[in-house]
N, C-alpha and C. Protein backbone atom coordinates (compact mmCIF):
# COMPACT_ATOMS: atom_id res chain seq x y z
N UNK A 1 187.44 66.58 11.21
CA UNK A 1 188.65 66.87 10.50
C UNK A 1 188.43 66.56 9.03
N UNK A 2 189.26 67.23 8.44
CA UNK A 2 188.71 67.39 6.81
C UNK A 2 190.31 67.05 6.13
N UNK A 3 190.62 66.33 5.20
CA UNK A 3 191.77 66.21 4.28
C UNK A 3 191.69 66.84 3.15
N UNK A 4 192.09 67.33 2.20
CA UNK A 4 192.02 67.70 0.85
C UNK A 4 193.78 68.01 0.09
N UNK A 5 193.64 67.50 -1.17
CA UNK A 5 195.14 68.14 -1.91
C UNK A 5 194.66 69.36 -2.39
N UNK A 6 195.46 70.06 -2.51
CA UNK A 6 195.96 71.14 -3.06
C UNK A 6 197.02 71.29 -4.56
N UNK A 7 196.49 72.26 -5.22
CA UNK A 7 197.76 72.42 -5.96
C UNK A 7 199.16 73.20 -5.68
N UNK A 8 200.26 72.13 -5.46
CA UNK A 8 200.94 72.34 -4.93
C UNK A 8 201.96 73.86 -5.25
N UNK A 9 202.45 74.55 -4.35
CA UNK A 9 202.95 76.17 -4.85
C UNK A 9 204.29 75.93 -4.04
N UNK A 10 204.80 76.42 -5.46
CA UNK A 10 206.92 76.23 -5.45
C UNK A 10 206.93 77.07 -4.13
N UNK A 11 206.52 78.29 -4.32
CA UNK A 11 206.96 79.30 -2.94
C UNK A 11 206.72 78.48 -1.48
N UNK A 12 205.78 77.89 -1.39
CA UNK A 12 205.67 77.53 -0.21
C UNK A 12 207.00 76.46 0.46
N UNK A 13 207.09 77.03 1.61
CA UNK A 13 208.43 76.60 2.26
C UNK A 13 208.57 74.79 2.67
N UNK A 14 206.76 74.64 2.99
CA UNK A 14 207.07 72.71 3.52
C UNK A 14 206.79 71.89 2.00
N UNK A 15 206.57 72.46 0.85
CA UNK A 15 206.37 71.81 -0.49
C UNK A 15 205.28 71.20 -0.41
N UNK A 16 204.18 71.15 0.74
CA UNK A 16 203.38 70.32 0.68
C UNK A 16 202.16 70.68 -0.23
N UNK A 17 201.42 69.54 -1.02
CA UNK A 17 199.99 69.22 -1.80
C UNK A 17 199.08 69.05 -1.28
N UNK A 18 198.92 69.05 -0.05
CA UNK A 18 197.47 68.53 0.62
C UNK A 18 197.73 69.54 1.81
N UNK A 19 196.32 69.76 2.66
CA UNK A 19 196.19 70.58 4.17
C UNK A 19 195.39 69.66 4.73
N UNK A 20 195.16 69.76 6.08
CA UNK A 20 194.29 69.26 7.20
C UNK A 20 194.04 70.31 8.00
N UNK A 21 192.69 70.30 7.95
CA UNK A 21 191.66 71.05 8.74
C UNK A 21 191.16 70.63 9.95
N UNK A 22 190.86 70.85 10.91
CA UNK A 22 190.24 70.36 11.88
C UNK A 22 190.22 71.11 13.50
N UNK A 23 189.70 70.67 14.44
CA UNK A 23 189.84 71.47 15.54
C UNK A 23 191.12 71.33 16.80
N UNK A 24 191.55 70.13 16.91
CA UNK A 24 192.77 69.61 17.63
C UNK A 24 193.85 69.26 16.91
N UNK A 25 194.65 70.27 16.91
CA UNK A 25 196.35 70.41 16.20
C UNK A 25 196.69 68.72 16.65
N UNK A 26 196.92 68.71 17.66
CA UNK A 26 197.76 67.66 18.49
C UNK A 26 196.58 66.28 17.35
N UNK A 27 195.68 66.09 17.09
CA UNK A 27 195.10 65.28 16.71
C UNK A 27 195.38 65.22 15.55
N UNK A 28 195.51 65.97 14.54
CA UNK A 28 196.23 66.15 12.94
C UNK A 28 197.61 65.51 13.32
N UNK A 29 198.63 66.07 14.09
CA UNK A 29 199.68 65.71 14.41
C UNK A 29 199.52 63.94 14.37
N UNK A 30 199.11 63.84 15.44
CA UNK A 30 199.07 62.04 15.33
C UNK A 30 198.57 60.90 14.10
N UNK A 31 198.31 61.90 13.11
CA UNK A 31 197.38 61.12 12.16
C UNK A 31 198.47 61.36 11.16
N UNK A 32 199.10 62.24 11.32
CA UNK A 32 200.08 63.00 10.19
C UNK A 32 201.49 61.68 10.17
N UNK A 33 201.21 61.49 11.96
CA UNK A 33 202.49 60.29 12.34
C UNK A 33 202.46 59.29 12.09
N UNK A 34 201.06 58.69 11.71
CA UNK A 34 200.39 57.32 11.12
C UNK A 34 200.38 57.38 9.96
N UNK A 35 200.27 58.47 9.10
CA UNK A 35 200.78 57.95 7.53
C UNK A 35 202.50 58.04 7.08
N UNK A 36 202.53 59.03 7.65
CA UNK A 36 204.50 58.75 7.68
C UNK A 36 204.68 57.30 8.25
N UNK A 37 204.46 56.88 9.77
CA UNK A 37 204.74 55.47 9.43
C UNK A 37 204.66 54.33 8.84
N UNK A 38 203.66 54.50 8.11
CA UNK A 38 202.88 53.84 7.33
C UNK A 38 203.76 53.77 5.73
N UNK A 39 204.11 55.27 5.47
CA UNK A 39 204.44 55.31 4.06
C UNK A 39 206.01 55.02 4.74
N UNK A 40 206.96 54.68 5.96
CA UNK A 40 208.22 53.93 5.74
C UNK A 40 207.80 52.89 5.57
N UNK A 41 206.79 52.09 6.23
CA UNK A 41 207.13 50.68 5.87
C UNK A 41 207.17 50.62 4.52
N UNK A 42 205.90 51.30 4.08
CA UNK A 42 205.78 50.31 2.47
C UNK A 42 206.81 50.91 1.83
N UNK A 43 207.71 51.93 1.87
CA UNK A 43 208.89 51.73 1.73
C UNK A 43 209.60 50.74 1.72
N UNK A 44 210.06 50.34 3.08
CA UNK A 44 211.02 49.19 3.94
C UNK A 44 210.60 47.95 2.73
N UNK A 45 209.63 47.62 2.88
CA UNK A 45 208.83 46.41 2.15
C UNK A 45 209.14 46.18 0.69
N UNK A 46 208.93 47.43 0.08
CA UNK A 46 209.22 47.52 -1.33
C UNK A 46 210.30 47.48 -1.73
N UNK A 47 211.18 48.10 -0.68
CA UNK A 47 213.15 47.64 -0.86
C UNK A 47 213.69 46.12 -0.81
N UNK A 48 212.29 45.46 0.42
CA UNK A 48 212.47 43.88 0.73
C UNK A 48 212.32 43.45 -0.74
N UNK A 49 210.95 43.40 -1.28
CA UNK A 49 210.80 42.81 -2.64
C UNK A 49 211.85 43.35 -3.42
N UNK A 50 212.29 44.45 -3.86
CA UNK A 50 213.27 44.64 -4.93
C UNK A 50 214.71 43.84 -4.88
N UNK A 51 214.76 43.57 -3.73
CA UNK A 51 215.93 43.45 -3.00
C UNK A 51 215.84 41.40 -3.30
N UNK A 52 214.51 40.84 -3.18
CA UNK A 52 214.01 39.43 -3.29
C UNK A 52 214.33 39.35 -4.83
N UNK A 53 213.55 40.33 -5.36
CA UNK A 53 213.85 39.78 -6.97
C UNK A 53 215.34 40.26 -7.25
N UNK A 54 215.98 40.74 -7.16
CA UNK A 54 217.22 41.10 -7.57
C UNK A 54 218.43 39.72 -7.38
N UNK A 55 218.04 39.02 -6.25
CA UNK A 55 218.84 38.17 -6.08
C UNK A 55 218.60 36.94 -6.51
């Protein structure tokens, strides 16, 4: 499996900058689900700290 960004194109309907290449859909899929979870936490986390210094 291969990652790469792209330059991103207004027309395109999912807005996305990057593609994944590879031979098992279902296997992109699960990897696709590990950085989404990944990018809520450090979300979640970064709201914790803002949320620490604010008070």
């Amino acid at each position: 499996m291969s990652f790469s960004f792209t330059n991103p194109e207004p027309d395109r309907d999912d807005g996305r900058s990057f593609s994944f290449t590879g031979s098992d859909p279902a296997d992109i899929d699960r990897q696709l689900q590990a950085i989404t979870d990944m990018a809520h936490e450090i979300l979640r986390l970064v709201a914790n700290v803002r949320s620490q210094i604010n008070t």
